[in-house]
Protein backbone atom coordinates (compact mmCIF):
# COMPACT_ATOMS: atom_id res chain seq x y z
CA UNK A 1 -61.10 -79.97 -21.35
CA UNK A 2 -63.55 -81.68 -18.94
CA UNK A 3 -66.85 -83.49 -19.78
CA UNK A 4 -69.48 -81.48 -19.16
CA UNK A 5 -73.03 -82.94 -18.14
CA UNK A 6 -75.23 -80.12 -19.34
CA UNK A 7 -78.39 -81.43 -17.22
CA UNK A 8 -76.18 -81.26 -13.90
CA UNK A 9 -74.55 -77.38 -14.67
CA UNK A 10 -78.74 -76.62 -14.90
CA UNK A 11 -79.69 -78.42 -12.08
CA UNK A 12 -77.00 -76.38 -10.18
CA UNK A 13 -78.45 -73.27 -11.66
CA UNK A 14 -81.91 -74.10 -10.83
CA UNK A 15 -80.97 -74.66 -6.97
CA UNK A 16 -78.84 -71.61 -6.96
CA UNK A 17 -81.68 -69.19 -8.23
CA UNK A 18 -84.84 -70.99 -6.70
CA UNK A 19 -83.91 -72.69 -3.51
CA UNK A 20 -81.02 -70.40 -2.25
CA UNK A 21 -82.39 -69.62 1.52
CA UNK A 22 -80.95 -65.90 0.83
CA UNK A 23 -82.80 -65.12 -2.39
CA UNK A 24 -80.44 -66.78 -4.67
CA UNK A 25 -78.90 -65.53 -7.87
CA UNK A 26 -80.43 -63.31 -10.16
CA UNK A 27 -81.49 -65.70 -13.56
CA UNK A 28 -79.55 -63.67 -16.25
CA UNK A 29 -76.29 -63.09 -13.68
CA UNK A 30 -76.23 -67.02 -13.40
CA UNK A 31 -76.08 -67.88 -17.29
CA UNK A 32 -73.72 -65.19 -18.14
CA UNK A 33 -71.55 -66.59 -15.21
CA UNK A 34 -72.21 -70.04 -16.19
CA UNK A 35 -71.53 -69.25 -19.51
CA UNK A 36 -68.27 -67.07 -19.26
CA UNK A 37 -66.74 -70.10 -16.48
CA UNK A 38 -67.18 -72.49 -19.51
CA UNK A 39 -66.77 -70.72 -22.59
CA UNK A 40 -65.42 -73.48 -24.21
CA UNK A 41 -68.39 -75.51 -24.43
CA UNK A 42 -69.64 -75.30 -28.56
CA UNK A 43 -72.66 -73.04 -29.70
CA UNK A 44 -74.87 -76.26 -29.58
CA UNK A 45 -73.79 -77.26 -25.90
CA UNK A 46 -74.34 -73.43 -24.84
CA UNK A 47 -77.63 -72.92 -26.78
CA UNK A 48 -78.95 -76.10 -24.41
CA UNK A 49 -78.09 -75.18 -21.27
CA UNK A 50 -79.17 -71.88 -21.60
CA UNK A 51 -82.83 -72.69 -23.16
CA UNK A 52 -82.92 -75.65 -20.70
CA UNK A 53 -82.46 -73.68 -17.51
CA UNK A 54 -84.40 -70.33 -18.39
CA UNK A 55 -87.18 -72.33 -20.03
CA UNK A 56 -87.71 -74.67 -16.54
CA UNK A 57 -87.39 -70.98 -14.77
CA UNK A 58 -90.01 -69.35 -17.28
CA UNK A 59 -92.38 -72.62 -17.12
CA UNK A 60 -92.46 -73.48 -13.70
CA UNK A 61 -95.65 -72.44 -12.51
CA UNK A 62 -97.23 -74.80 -15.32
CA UNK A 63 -94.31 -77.73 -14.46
CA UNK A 64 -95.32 -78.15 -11.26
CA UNK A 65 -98.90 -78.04 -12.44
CA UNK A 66 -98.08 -81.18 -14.42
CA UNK A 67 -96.05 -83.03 -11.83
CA UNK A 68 -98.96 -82.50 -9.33
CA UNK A 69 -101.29 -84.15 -12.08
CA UNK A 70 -98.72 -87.71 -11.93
CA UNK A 71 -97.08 -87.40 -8.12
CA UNK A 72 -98.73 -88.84 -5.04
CA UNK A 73 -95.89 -86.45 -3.54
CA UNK A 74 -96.65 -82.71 -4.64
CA UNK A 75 -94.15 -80.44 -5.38
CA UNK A 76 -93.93 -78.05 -2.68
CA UNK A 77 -93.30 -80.72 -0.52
CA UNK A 78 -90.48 -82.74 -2.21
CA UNK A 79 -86.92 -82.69 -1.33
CA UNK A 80 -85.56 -79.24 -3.38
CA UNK A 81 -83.26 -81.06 -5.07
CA UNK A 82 -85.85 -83.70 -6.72
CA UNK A 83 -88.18 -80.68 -7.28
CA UNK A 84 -85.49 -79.31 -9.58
CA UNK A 85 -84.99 -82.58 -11.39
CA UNK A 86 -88.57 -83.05 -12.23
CA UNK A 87 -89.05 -79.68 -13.45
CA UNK A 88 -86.11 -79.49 -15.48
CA UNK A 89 -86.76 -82.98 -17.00
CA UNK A 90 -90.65 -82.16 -17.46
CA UNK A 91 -89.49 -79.64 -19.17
CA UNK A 92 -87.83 -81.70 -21.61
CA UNK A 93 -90.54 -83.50 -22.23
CA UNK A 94 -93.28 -80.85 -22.95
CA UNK A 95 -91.15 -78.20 -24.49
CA UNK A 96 -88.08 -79.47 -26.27
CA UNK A 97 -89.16 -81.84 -29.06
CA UNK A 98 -85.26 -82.69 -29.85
CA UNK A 99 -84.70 -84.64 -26.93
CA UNK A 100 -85.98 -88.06 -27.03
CA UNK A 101 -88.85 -88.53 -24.16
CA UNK A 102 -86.27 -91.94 -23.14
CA UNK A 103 -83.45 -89.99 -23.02
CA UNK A 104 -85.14 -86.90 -20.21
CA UNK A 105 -86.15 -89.88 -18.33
CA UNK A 106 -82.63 -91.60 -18.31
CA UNK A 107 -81.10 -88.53 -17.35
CA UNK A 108 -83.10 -87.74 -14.80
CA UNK A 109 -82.71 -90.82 -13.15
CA UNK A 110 -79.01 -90.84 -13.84
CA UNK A 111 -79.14 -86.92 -11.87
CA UNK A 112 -81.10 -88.73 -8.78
CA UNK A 113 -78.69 -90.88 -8.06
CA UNK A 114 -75.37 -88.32 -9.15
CA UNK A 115 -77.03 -86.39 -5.79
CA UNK A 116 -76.97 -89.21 -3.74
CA UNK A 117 -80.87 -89.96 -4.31
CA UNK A 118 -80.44 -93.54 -5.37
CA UNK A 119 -83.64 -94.27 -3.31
CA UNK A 120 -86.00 -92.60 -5.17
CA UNK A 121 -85.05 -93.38 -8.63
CA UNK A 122 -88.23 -95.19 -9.32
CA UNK A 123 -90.53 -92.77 -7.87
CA UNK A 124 -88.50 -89.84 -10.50
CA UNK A 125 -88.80 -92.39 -13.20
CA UNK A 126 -92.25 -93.15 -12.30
CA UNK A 127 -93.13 -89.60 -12.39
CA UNK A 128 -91.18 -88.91 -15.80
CA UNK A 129 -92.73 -91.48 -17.81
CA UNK A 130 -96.19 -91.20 -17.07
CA UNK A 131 -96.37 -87.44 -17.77
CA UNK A 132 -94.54 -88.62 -21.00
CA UNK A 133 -97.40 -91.08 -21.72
CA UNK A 134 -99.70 -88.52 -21.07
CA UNK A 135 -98.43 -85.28 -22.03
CA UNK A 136 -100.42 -84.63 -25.37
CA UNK A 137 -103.64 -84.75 -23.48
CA UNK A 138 -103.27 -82.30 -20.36
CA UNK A 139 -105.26 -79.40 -20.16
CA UNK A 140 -104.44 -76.11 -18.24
CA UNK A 141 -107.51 -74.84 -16.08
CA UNK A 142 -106.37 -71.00 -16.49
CA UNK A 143 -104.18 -68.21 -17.58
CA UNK A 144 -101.50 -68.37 -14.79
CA UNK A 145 -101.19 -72.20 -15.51
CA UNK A 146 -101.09 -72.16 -18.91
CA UNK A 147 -98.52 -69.27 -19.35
CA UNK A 148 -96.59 -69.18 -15.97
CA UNK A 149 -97.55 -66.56 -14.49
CA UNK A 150 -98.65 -65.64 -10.70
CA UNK A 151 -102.08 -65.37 -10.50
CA UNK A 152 -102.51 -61.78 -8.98
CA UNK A 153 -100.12 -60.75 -12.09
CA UNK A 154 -102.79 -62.16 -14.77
CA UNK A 155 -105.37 -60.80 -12.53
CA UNK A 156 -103.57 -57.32 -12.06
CA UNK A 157 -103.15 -56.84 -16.08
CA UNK A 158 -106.85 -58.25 -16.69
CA UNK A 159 -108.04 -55.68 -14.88
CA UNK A 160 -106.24 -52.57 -16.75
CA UNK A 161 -105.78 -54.16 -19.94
CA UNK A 162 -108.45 -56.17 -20.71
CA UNK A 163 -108.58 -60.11 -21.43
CA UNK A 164 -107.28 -59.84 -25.05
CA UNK A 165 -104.44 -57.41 -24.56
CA UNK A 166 -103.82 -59.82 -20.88
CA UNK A 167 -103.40 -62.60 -23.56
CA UNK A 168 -101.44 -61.30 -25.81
CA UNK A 169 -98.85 -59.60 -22.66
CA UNK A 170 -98.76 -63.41 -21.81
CA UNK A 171 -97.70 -64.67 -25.19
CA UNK A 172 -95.30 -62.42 -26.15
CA UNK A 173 -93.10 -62.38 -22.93
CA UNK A 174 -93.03 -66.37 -23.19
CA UNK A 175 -91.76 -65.70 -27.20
CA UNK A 176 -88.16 -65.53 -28.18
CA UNK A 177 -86.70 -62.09 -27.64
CA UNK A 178 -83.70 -60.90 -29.97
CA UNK A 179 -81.25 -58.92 -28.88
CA UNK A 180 -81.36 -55.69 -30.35
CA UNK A 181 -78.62 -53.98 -30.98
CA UNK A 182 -77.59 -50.13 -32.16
CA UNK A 183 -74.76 -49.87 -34.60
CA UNK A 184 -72.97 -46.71 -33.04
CA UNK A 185 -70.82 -46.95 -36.66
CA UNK A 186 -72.38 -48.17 -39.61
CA UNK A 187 -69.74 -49.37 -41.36
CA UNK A 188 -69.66 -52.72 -39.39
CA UNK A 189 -72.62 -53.92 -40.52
CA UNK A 190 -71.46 -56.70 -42.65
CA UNK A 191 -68.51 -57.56 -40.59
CA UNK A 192 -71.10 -57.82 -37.83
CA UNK A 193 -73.70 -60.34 -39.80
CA UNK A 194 -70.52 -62.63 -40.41
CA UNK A 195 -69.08 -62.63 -37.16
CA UNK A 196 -73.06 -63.60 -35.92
CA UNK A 197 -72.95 -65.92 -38.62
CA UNK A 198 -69.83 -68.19 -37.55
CA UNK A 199 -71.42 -68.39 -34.27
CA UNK A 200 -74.74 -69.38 -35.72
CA UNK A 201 -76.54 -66.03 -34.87
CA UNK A 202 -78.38 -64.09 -37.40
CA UNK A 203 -79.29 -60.51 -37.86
CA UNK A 204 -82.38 -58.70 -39.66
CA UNK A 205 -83.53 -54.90 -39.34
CA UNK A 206 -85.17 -53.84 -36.82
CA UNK A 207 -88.48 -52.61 -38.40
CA UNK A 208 -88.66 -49.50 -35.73
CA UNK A 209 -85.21 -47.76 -36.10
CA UNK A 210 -82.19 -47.22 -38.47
CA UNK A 211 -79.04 -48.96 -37.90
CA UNK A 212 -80.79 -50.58 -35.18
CA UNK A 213 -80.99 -54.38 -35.56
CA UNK A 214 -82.36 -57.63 -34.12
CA UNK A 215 -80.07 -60.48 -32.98
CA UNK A 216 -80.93 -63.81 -32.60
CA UNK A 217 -79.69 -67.37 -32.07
CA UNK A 218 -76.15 -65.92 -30.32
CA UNK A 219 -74.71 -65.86 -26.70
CA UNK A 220 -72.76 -63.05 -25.13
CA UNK A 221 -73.00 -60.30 -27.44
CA UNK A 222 -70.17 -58.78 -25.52
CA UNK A 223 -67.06 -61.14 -26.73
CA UNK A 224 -67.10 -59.84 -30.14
CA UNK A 225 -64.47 -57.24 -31.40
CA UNK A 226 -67.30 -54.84 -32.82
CA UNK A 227 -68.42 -54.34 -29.17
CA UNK A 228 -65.05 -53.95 -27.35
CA UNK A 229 -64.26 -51.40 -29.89
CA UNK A 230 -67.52 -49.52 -29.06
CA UNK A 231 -68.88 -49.55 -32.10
CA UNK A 232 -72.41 -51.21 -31.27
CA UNK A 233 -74.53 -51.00 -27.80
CA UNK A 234 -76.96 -53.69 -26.89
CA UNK A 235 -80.43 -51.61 -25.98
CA UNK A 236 -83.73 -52.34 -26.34
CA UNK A 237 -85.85 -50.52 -29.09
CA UNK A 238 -88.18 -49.40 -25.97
CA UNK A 239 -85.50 -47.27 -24.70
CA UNK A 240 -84.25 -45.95 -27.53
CA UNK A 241 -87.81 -44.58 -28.17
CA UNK A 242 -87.88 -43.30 -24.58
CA UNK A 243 -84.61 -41.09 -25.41
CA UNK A 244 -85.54 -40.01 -28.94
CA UNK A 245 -89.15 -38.96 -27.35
CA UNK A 246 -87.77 -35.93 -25.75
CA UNK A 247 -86.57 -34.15 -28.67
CA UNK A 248 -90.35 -33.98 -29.67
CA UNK A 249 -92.28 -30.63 -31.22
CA UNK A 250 -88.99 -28.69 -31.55
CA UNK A 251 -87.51 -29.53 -28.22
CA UNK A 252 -83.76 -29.84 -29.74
CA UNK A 253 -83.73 -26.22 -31.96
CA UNK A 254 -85.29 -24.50 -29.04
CA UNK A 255 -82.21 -25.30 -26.93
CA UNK A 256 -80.15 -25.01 -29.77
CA UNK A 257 -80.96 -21.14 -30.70
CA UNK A 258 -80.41 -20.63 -26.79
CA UNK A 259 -76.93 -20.88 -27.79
CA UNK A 260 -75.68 -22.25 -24.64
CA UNK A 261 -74.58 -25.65 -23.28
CA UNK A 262 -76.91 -27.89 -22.95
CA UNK A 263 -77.17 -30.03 -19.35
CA UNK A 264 -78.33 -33.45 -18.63
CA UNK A 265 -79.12 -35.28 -16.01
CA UNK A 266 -79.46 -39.19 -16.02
CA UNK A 267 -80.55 -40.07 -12.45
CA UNK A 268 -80.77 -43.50 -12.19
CA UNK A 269 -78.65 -44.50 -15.27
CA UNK A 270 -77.37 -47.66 -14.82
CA UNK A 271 -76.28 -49.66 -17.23
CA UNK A 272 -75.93 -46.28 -18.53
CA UNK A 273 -77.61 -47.21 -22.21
CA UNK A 274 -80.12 -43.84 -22.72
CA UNK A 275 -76.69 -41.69 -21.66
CA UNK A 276 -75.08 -43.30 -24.24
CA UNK A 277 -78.00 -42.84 -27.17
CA UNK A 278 -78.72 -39.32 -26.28
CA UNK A 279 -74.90 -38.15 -26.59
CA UNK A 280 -74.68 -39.65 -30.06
CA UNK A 281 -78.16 -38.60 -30.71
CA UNK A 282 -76.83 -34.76 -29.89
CA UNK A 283 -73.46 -35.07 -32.12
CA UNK A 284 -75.63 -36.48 -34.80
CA UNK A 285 -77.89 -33.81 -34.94
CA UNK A 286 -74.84 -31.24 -35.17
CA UNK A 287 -73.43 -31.03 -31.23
CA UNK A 288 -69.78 -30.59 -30.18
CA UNK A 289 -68.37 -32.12 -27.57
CA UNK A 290 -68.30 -29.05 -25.75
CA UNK A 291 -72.04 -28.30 -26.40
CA UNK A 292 -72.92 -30.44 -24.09
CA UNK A 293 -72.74 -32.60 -20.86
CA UNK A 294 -74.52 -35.46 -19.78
CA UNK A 295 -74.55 -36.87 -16.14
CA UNK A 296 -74.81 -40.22 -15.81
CA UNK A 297 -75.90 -41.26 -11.76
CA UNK A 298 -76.33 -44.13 -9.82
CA UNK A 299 -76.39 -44.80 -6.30
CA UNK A 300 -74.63 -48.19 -6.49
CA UNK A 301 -70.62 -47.95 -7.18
CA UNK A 302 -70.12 -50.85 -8.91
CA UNK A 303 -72.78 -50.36 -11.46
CA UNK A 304 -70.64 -46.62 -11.79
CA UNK A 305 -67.94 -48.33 -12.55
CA UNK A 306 -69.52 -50.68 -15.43
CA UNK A 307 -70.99 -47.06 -16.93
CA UNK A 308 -67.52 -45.72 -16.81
CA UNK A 309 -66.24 -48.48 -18.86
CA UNK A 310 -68.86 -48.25 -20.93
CA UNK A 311 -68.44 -44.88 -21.48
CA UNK A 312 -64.60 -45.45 -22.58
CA UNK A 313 -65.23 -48.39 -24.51
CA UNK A 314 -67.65 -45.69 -26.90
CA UNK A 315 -65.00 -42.65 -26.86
CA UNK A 316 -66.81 -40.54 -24.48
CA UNK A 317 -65.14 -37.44 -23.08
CA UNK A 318 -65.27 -37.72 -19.89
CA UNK A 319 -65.97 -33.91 -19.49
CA UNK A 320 -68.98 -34.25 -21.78
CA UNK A 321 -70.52 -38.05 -20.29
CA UNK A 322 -69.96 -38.67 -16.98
CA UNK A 323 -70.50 -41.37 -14.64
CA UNK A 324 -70.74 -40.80 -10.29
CA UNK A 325 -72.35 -41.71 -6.98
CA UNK A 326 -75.34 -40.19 -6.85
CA UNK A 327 -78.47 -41.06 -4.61
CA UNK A 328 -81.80 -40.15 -6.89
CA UNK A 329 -83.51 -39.09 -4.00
CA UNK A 330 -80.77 -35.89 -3.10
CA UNK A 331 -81.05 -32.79 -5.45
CA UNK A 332 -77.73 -31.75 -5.37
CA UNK A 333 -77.77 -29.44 -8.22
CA UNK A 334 -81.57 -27.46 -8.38
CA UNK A 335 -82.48 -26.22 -11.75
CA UNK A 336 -79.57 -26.54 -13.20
CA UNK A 337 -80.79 -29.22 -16.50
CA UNK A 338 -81.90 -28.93 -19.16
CA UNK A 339 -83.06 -32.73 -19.73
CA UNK A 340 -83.68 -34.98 -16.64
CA UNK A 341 -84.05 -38.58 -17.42
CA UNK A 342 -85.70 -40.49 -14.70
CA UNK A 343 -85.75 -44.48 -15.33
CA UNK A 344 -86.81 -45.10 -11.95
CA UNK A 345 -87.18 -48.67 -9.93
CA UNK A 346 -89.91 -50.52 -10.77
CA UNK A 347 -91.52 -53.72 -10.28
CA UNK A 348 -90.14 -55.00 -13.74
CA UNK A 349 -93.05 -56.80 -15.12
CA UNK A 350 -92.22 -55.36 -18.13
CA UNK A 351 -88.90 -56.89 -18.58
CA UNK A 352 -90.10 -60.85 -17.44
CA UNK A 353 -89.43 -62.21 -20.42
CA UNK A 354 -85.24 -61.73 -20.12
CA UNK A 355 -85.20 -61.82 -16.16
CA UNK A 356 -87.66 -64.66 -15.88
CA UNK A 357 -87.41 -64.72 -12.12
CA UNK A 358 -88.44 -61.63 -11.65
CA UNK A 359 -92.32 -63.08 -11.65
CA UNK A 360 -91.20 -65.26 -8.42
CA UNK A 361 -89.56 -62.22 -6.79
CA UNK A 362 -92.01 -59.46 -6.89
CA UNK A 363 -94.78 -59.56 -4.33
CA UNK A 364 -98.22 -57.28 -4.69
CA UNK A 365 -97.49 -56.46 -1.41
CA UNK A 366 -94.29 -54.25 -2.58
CA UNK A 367 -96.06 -52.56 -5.36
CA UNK A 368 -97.37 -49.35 -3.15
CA UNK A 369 -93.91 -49.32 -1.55
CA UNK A 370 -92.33 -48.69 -5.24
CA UNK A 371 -94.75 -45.72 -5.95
CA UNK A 372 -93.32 -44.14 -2.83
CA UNK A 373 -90.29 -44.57 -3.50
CA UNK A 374 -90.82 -43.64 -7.65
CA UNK A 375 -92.64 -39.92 -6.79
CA UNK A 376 -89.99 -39.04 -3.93
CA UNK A 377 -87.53 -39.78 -7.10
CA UNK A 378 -89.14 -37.94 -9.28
CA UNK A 379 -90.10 -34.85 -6.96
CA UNK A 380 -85.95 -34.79 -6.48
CA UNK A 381 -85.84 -34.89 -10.90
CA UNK A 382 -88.57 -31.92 -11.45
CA UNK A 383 -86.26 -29.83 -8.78
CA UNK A 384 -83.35 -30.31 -11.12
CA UNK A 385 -85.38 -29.30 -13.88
CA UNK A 386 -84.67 -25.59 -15.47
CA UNK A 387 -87.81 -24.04 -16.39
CA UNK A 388 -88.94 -25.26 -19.96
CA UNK A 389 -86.80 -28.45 -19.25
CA UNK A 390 -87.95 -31.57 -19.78
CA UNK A 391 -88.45 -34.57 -18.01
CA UNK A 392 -88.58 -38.39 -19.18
CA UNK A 393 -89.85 -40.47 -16.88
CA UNK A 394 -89.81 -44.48 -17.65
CA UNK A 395 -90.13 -47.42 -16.19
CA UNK A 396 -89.70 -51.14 -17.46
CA UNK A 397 -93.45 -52.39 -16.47
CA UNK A 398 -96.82 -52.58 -16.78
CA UNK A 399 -98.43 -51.40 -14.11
CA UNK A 400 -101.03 -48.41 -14.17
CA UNK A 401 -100.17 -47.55 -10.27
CA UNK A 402 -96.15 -47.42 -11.03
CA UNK A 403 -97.06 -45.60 -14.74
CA UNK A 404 -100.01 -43.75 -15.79
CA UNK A 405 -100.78 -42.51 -12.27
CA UNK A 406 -97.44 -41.90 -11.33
CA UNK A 407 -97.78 -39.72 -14.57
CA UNK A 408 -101.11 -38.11 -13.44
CA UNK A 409 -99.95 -37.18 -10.42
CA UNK A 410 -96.68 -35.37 -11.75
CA UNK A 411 -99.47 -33.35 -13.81
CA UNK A 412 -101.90 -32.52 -10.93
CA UNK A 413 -99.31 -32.48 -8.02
CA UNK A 414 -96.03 -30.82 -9.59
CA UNK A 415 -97.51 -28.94 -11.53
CA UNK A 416 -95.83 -30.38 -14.85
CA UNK A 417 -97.22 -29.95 -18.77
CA UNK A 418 -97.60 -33.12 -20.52
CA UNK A 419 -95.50 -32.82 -24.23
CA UNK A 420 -96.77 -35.31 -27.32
CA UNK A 421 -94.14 -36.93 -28.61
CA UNK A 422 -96.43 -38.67 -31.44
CA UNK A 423 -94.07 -37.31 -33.76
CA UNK A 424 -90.89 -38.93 -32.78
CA UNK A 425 -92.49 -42.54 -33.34
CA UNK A 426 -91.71 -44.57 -36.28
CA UNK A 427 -94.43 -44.33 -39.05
CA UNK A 428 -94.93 -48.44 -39.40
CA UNK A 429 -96.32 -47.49 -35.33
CA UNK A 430 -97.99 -44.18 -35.80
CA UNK A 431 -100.01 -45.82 -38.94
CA UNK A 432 -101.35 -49.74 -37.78
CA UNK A 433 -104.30 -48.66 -35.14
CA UNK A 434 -103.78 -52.90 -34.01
CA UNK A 435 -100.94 -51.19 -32.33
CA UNK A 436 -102.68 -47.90 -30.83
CA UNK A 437 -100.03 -45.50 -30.14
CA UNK A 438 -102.72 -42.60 -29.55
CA UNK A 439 -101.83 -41.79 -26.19
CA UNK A 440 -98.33 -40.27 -26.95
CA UNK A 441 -100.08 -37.29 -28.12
CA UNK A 442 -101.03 -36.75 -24.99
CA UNK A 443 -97.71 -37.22 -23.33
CA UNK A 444 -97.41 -41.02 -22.34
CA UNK A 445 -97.23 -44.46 -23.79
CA UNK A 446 -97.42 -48.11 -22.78
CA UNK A 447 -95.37 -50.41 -25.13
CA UNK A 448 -96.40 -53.81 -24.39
CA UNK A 449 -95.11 -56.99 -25.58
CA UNK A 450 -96.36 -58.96 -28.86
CA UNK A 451 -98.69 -56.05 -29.52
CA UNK A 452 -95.51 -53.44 -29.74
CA UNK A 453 -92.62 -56.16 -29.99
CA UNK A 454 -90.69 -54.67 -27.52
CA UNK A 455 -90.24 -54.88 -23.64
CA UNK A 456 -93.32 -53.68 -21.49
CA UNK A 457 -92.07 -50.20 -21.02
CA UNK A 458 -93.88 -47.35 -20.02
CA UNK A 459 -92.52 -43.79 -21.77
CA UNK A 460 -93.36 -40.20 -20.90
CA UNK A 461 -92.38 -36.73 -21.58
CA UNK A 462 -93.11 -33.69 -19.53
CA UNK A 463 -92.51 -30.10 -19.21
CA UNK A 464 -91.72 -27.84 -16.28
């Protein structure tokens, strides 16, 4: 097997998803691709490489900050391939206390003159070592410096969530973020901690849900056994508190005493993880097979055809979960469910700290466009809607223009009733007021990150 220089594969990465003329590479498709192409690097080579090139993607707002402090050159007009090495060696230097402050200058240097920079080896290692020198004593003039973040962003949230709640947003998406994973069969569990466990991962209860646990320390969740066989799903605990909200006040032994077969619709479904809670969710609360079917949708094939394996990998009927084609914005079947689920498009602010470039990506400018498109979506999910069906709408963001008014104006304009789903929420939420959860009562919540420890996810439940 080849000799792999770690700080090269990143620097590739970096160009790829930050200088690529045609908007590059998502983040998270690049490390799993990365990752899968040289699988048989060890845990400790991996673990590197993949903190090294999503923590230079996470910090760079405050990176080039620093280099701007120490370069007579500033960074956005450097040659993009020096850019890249400065950031990703800075990096090193302010975040990664391991590596020796010599050894991110060396390689840096080294990296200069592997891309045919030879000339400006002194000016990188000039650079390098004075931000080393003074590193301990640089001060950040503001929010978006000092946690990475666009500036209309931290002004955006300051606005609607005041400075303290703004601070804490900005703390816990730069935070570690465990996988969380939902044991479909709870037999596994130990065979699941020790197959973590030889891979250096380890696994603790989630304090939300049962059989519902956080991962940390471990790469692709989807190599091991326990997941081919179907017997866990990776899902956030966000969205499994977005499906279980719908069976609130009764919602599930209404439908029940109907005695007929209960319908859903999943409308923009993709990767098809809420389809996949709510048909266990309805065999364990007593369902056949034949009770019920859920409709998985999305309007891009090849995401259809990663729900359909999905869907097989987990034993699904295909009768009773379903994955097709399906553009959100055509009601092809009117009042015909029972249970729309409407994850629409969204801005994704929510979901920044696992898709770290989604911060570069997303403009203010394209906000408005998204609440067209989200209410056109969602006029297209009440029309599905039975009468007394319900409607989940979610997004992953925060954002009172794609949420709470989008919720509003379902209310005022479409004439929908607002359901609490206080009741479905774990007790550790519904009891500790630092982590109001009020609103749910009224039909809506926004789960925010560090003060809920989950994604920034925005959950409602409505009734037509």
């Amino acid at each position: 097997m080849e000799n792999v220089n770690l700080r090269l594969l990143v620097l590739e990465m970096l160009m790829e998803v930050t200088e690529n003329r045609n908007g590059g590479t998502y983040s998270h498709i690049a490390v799993r691709d990365v990752l899968k192409k040289y699988n048989y690097l060890s845990q400790q080579e991996k673990s590197f490489l993949k903190r090294l090139f999503e923590g230079t993607l996470e910090r760079m707002i405050t990176l080039d900050f620093v280099i701007n402090q120490y370069s007579k050159v500033k960074t956005d007009k450097m040659k993009p391939q020096i850019r890249a090495i400065l950031r990703l060696s800075v990096y090193q230097l302010l975040y990664m206390d391991a590596v020796p402050d010599a050894a991110a200058c060396n390689e840096a240097v080294k990296l200069a003159q592997k891309k045919g920079f030879a000339t400006l080896k002194g000016f990188v290692n000039g650079v390098l070592r004075n931000i080393a020198k003074n590193k301990d004593t640089i001060a950040y003039p503001d929010l978006s410096v000092k946690y990475s973040m666009p500036e209309w962003i931290v002004k955006l949230w300051t606005s609607e969530l005041g400075e303290e709640k703004t601070h804490a947003v900005l703390e816990g998406l730069l935070a570690e973020h465990p996988v969380a994973v939902r044991l479909r069969d709870k037999s596994i569990k130990e065979a699941l901690k020790k197959a973590l466990a030889v891979r250096g991962g380890r696994m603790t209860d989630h304090p939300y849900l049962q059989n519902v646990y956080k991962i940390e320390k471990t790469d692709d969740m989807t190599t091991l056994p326990q997941y081919k066989e179907g017997a866990f799903v990776v899902q956030d605990a966000s969205s499994m508190l977005a499906v279980r909200a719908v069976f609130a006040d009764g919602f599930f032994t209404e439908k029940r005493a109907e005695d007929k077969k209960i319908h859903v619709a999943d409308i923009c479904a993709a990767p098809g993880g809420k389809s996949m809670l709510m048909a266990d969710l309805l065999r364990d609360m007593g369902m056949d097979w034949d009770d019920f079917q859920i409709k998985a949708r999305d309007i891009s094939q090849q995401k259809v055809v990663l729900m359909q394996e999905n869907f097989a990998r987990c034993g699904f009927p295909k009768d009773s979960v379903s994955a097709a084609v399906c553009d959100a914005l055509v009601c092809d079947e009117q009042e015909t469910a029972d249970i729309v689920i409407a994850d629409v498009p969204c801005s994704g602010l929510g979901v920044i700290g696992k898709k770290r470039d989604i911060k570069y990506r997303v403009t203010q400018g394209q906000l408005a466009e998204l609440v067209t498109l989200q209410r056109r979506i969602l006029e297209t999910a009440v029309k599905m809607l039975k009468p007394g069906g319900r409607l989940l709408f979610s997004t992953c963001t925060i954002n009172r223009a794609e949420n709470e008014e989008n919720f509003e104006w379902l209310i005022k304009e479409l004439k929908m009733t607002p359901v609490s789903f206080f009741d479905t929420l774990p007790n550790c939420l519904q009891t500790e007021q630092s982590r109001t959860v009020e609103t749910a009562k009224q039909g809506y919540l926004q789960l925010l990150p560090k003060i809920h420890d989950t994604d920034g996810f925005f959950i409602s439940v409505l009734e037509k």
